[in-house]
Every structure is written in structure tokens, then in C-alpha cells.
N, C-alpha and C. Protein backbone atom coordinates (compact mmCIF):
# COMPACT_ATOMS: atom_id res chain seq x y z
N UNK A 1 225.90 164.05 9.43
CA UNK A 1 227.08 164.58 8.77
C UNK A 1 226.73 165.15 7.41
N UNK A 2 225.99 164.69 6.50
CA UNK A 2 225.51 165.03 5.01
C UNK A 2 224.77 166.64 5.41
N UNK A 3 224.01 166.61 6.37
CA UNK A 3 223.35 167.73 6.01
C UNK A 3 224.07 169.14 6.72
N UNK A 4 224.75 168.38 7.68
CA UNK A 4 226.37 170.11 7.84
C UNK A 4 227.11 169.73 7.10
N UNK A 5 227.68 169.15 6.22
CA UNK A 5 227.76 169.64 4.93
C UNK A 5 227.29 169.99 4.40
N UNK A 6 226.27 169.71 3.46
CA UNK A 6 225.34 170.32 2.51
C UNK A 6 225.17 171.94 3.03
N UNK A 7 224.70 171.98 4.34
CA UNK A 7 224.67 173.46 4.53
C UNK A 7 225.33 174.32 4.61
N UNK A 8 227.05 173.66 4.86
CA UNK A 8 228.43 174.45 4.42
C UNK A 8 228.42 174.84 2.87
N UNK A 9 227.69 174.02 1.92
CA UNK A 9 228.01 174.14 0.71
C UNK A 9 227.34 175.38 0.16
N UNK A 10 225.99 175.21 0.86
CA UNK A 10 224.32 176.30 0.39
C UNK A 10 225.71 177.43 0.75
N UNK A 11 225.61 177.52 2.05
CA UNK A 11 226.13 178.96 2.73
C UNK A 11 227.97 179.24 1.76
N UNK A 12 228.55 178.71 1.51
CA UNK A 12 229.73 178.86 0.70
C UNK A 12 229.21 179.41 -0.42
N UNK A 13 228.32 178.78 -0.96
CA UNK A 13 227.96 179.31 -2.23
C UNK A 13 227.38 180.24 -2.55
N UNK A 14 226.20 180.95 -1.55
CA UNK A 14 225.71 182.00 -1.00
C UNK A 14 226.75 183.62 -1.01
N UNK A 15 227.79 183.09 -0.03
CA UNK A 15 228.98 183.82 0.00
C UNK A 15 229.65 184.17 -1.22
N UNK A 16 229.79 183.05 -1.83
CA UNK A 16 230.54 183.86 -2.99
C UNK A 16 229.48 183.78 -4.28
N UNK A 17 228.41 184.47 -3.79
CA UNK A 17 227.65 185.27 -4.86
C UNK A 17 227.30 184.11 -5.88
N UNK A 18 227.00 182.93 -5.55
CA UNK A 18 226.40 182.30 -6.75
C UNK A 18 224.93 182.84 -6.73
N UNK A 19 223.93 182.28 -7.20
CA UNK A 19 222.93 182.44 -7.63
C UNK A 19 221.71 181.81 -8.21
N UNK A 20 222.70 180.79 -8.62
CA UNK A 20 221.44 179.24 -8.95
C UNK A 20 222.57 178.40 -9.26
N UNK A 21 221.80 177.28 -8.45
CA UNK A 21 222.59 176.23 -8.81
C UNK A 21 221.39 174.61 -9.08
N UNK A 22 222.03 173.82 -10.25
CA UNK A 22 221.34 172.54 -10.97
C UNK A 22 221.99 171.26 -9.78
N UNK A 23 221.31 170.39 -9.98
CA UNK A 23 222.09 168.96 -9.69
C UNK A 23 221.04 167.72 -10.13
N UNK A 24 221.68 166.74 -10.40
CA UNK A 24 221.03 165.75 -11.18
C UNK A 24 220.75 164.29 -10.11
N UNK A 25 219.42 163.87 -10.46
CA UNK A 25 219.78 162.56 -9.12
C UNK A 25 219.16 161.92 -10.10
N UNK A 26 219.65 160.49 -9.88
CA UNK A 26 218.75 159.07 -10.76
C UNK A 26 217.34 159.22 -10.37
N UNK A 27 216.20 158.84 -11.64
CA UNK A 27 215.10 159.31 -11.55
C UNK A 27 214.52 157.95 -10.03
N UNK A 28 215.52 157.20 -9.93
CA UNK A 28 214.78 155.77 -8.87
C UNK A 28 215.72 156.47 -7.27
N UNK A 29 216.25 157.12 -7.39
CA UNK A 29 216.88 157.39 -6.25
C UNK A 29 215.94 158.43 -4.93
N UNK A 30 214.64 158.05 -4.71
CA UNK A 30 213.85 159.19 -4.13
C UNK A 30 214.43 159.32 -2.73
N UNK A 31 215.59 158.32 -1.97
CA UNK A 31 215.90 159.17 -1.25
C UNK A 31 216.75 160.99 -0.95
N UNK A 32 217.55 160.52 -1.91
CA UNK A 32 218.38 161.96 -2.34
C UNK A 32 216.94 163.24 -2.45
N UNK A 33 216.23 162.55 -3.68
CA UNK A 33 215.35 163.61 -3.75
C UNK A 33 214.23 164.52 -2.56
N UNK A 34 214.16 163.70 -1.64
CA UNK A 34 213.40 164.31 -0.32
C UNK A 34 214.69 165.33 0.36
N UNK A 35 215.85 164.57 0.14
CA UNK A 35 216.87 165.35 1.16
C UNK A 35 216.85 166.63 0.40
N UNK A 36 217.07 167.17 -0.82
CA UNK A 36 217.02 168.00 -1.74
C UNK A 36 215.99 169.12 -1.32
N UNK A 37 214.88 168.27 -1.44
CA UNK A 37 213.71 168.84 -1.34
C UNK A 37 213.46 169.82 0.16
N UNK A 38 214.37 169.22 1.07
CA UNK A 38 213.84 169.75 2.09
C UNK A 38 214.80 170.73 2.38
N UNK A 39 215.82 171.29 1.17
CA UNK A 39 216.58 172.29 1.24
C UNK A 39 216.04 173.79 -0.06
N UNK A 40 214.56 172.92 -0.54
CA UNK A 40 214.18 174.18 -1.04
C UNK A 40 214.54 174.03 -2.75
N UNK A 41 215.42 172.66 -3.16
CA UNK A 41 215.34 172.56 -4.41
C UNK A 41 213.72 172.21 -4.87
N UNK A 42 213.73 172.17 -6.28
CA UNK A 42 212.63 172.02 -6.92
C UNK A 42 212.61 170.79 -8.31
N UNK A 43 211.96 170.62 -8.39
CA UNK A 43 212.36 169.52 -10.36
C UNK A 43 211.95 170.37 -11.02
N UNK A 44 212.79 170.94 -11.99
CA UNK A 44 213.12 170.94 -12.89
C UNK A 44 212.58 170.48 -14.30
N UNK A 45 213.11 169.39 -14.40
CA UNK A 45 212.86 168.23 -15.53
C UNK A 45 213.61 167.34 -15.29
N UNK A 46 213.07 166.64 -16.23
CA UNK A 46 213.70 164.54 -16.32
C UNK A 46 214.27 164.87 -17.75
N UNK A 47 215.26 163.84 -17.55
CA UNK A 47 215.72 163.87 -18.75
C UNK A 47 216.24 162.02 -19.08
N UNK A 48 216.79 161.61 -20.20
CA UNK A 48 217.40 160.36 -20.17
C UNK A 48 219.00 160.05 -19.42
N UNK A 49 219.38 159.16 -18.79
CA UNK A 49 220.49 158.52 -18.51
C UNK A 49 220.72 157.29 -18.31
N UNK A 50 221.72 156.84 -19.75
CA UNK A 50 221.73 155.46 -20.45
C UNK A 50 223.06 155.08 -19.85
N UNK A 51 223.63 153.70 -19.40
CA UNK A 51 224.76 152.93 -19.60
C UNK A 51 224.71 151.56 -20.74
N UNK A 52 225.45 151.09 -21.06
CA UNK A 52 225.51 150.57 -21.59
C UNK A 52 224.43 149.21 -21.31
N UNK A 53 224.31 148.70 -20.25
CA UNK A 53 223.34 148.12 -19.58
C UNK A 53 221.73 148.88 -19.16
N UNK A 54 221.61 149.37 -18.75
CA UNK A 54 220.52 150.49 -18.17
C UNK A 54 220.57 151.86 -18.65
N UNK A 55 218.50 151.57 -18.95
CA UNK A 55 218.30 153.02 -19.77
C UNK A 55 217.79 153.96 -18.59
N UNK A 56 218.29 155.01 -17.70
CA UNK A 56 217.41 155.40 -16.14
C UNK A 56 217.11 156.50 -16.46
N UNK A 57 216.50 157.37 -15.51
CA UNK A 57 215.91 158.18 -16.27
C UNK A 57 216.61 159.14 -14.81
N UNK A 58 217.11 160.09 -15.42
CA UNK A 58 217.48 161.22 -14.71
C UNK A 58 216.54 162.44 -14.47
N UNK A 59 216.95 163.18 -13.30
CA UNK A 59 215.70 164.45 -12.65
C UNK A 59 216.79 165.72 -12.03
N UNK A 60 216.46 166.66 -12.69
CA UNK A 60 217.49 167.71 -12.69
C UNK A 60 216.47 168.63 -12.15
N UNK A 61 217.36 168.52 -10.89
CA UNK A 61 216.78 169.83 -9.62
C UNK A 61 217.32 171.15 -9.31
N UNK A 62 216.54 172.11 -9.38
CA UNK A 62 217.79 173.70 -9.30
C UNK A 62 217.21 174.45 -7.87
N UNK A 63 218.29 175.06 -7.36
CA UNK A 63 217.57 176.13 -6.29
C UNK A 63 218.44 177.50 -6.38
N UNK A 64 217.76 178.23 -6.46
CA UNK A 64 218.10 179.96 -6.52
C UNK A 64 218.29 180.42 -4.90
N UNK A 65 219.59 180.80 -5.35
CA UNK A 65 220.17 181.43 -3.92
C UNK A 65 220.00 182.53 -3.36
């Protein structure tokens, strides 16, 4: 189900002329990041993401449409 979505989203977005798009996953979350990956995103960079409890480290992935 995630990935006909996801590919409704690529192709929607495609359609109406976007052009690049970012998204952010927790730097410990490597499942997201393979699913990502195997749609052609890339990293980007890391950056910080703090809660008040936990300092995590965020990874900001982009893919050009």
C-alpha cells in the first residue's frame, strides 16, 4: 500500500510541474531511508533534531523530478 501511494504522489507531483522536492527522516530510521532510496532520492545532508528529551540527528533527502 505505501509504495502505490508514494507513486501516486511522485506522478501527482510530476503532473503539476513540480520539480524538486526535500523530505526529512530521523537520522536512526534506515528503514524509510532504503524505501526513499529506491525511488531515486539522494542525502542531501544531516542536520540536528532535538526534543526536549532526545538530541537525533536528522537526514534531508531531495529528488528532482
Amino acid at each position: 500500500m505505501s509504495q502505490q501511494f508514494f507513486q501516486y504522489i511522485l506522478r501527482f507531483l510530476h503532473e503539476k510541474n513540480y520539480k524538486f522536492i526535500y523530505l526529512e527522516v530521523l537520522n536512526n530510521n534506515i528503514r524509510a531511508q532504503k524505501f526513499y532510496k529506491k525511488y531515486h532520492f539522494e542525502h542531501a545532508l544531516e542536520t540536528s533534531y532535538a526534543t526536549d528529551l532526545y538530541d537525533l540527528g536528522m537526514i534531508v533527502m531531495t529528488l528532482t523530478l
